[in-house]
C-alpha atoms as a PDB file:
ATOM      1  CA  UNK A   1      -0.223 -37.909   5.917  1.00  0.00           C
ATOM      2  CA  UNK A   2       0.246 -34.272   6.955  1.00  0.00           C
ATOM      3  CA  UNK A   3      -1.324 -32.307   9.772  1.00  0.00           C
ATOM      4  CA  UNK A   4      -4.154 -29.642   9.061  1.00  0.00           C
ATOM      5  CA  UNK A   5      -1.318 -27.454  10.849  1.00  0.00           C
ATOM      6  CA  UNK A   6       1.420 -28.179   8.374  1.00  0.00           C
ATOM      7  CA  UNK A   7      -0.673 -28.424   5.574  1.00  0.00           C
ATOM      8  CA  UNK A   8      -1.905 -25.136   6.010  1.00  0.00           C
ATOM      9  CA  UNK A   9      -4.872 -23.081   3.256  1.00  0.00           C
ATOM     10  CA  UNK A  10      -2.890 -21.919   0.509  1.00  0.00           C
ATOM     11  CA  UNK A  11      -5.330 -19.507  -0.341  1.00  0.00           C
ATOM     12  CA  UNK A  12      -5.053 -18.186   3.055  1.00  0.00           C
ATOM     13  CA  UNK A  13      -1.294 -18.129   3.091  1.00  0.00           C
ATOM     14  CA  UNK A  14      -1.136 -16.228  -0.500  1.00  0.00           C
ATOM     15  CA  UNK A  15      -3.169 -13.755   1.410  1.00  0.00           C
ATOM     16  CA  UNK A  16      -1.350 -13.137   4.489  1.00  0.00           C
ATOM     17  CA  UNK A  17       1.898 -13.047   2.104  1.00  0.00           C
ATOM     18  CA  UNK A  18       0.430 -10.438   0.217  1.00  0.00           C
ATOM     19  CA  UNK A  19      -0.209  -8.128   3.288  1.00  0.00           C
ATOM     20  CA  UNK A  20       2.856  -8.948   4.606  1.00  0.00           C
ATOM     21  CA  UNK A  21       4.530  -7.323   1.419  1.00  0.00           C
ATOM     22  CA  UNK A  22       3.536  -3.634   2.609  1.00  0.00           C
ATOM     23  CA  UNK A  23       5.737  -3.952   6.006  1.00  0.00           C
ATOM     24  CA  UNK A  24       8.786  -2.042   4.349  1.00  0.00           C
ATOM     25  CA  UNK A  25       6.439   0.483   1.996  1.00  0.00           C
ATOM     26  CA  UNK A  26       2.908   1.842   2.741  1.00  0.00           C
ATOM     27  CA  UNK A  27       1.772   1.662  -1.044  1.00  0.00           C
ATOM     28  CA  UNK A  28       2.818  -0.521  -3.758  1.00  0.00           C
ATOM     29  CA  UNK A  29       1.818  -1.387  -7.100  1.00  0.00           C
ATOM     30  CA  UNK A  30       0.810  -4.513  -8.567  1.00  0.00           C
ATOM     31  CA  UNK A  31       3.964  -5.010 -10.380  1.00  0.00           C
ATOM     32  CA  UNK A  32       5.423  -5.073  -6.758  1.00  0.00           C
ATOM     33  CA  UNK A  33       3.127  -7.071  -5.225  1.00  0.00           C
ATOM     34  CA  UNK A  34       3.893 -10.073  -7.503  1.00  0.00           C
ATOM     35  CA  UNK A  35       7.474  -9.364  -7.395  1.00  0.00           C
ATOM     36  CA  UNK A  36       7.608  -9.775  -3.840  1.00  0.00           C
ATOM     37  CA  UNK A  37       4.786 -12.314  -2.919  1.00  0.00           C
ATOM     38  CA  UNK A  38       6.200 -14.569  -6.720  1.00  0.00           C
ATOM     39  CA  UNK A  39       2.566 -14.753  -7.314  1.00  0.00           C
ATOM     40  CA  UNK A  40       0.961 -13.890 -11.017  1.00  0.00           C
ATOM     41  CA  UNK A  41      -0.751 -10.766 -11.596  1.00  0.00           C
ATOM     42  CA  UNK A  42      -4.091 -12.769 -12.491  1.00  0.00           C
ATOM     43  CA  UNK A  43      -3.679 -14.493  -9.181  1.00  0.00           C
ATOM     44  CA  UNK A  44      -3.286 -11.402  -7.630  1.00  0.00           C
ATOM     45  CA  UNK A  45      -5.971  -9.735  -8.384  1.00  0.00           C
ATOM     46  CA  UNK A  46      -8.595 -12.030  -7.773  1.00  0.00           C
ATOM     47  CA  UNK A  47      -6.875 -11.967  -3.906  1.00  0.00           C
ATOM     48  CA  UNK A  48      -6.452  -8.289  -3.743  1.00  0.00           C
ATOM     49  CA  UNK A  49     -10.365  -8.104  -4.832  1.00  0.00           C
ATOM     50  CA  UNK A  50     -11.038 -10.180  -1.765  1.00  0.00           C
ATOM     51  CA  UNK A  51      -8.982  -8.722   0.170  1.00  0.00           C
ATOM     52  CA  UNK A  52     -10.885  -5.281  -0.770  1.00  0.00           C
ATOM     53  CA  UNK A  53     -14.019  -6.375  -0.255  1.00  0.00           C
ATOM     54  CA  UNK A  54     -13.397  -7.347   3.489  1.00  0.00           C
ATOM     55  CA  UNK A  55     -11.358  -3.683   4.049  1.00  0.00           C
ATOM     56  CA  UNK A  56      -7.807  -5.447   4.367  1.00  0.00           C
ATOM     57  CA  UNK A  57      -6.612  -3.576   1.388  1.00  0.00           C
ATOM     58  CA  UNK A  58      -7.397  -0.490  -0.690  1.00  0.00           C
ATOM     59  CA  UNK A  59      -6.649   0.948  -4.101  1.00  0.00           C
ATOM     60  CA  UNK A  60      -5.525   4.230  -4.713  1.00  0.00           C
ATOM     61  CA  UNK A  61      -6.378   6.538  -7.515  1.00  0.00           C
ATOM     62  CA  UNK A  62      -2.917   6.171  -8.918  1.00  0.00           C
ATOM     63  CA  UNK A  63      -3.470   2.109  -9.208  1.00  0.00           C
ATOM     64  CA  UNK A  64      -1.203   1.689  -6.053  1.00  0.00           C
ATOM     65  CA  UNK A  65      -2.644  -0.438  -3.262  1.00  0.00           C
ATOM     66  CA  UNK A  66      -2.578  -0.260   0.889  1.00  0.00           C
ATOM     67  CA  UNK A  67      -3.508  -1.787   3.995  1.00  0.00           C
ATOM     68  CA  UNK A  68      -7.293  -1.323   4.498  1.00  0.00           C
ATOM     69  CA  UNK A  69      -8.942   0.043   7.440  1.00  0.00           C
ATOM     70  CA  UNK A  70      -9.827  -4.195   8.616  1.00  0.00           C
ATOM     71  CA  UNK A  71      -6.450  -4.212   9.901  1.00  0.00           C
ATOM     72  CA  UNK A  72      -6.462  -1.418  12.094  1.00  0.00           C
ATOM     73  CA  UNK A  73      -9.906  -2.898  13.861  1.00  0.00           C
ATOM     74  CA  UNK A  74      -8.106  -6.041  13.817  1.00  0.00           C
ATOM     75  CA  UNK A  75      -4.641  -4.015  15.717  1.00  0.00           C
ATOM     76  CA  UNK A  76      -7.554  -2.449  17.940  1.00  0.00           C
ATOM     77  CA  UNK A  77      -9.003  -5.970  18.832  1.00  0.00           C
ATOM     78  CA  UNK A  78      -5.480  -7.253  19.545  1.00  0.00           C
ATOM     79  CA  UNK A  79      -4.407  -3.539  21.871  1.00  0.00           C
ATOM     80  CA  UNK A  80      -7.669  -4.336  24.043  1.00  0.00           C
ATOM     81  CA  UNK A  81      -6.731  -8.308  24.669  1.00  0.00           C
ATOM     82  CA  UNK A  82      -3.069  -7.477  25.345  1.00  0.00           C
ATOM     83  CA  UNK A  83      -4.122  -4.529  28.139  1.00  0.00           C
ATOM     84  CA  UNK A  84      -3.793  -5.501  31.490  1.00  0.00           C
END
């Protein structure tokens, strides 16, 4: 039987994969997103709606989507631990 640590929360992982996808562009469509994360549109957008509604990501008027405004409190929280 596996570990809670190596099983991981898929849910949670799909998540973090799909922020991860903006490190090399600022906004990307959803075409993109599932492209890079191999996750379904419909999948997708149930995460990215979650995702919203906790500020991690945003939508643009064009459709395109961002990183929210959660993860710049969360790179704030993480400046004042590091700080001597």
């Amino acid at each position: 039987m596996a570990s809670t640590e190596e099983k991981g929360v898929a849910t949670l992982e799909r998540a973090l994969t799909i922020l991860a996808t903006f490190e090399a562009s600022p906004t990307l469509p959803l075409a993109e997103i599932s492209r890079r994360t191999g996750l379904y549109k419909s999948t997708l957008l149930r995460l990215l709606a979650t995702l919203g509604k906790f500020g991690y990501v945003g939508q643009q008027a064009d459709g395109n989507y961002h990183i929210g405004v959660a993860a710049l409190y969360l790179g704030g929280l993480y400046q004042r631990w590091v700080k001597p």
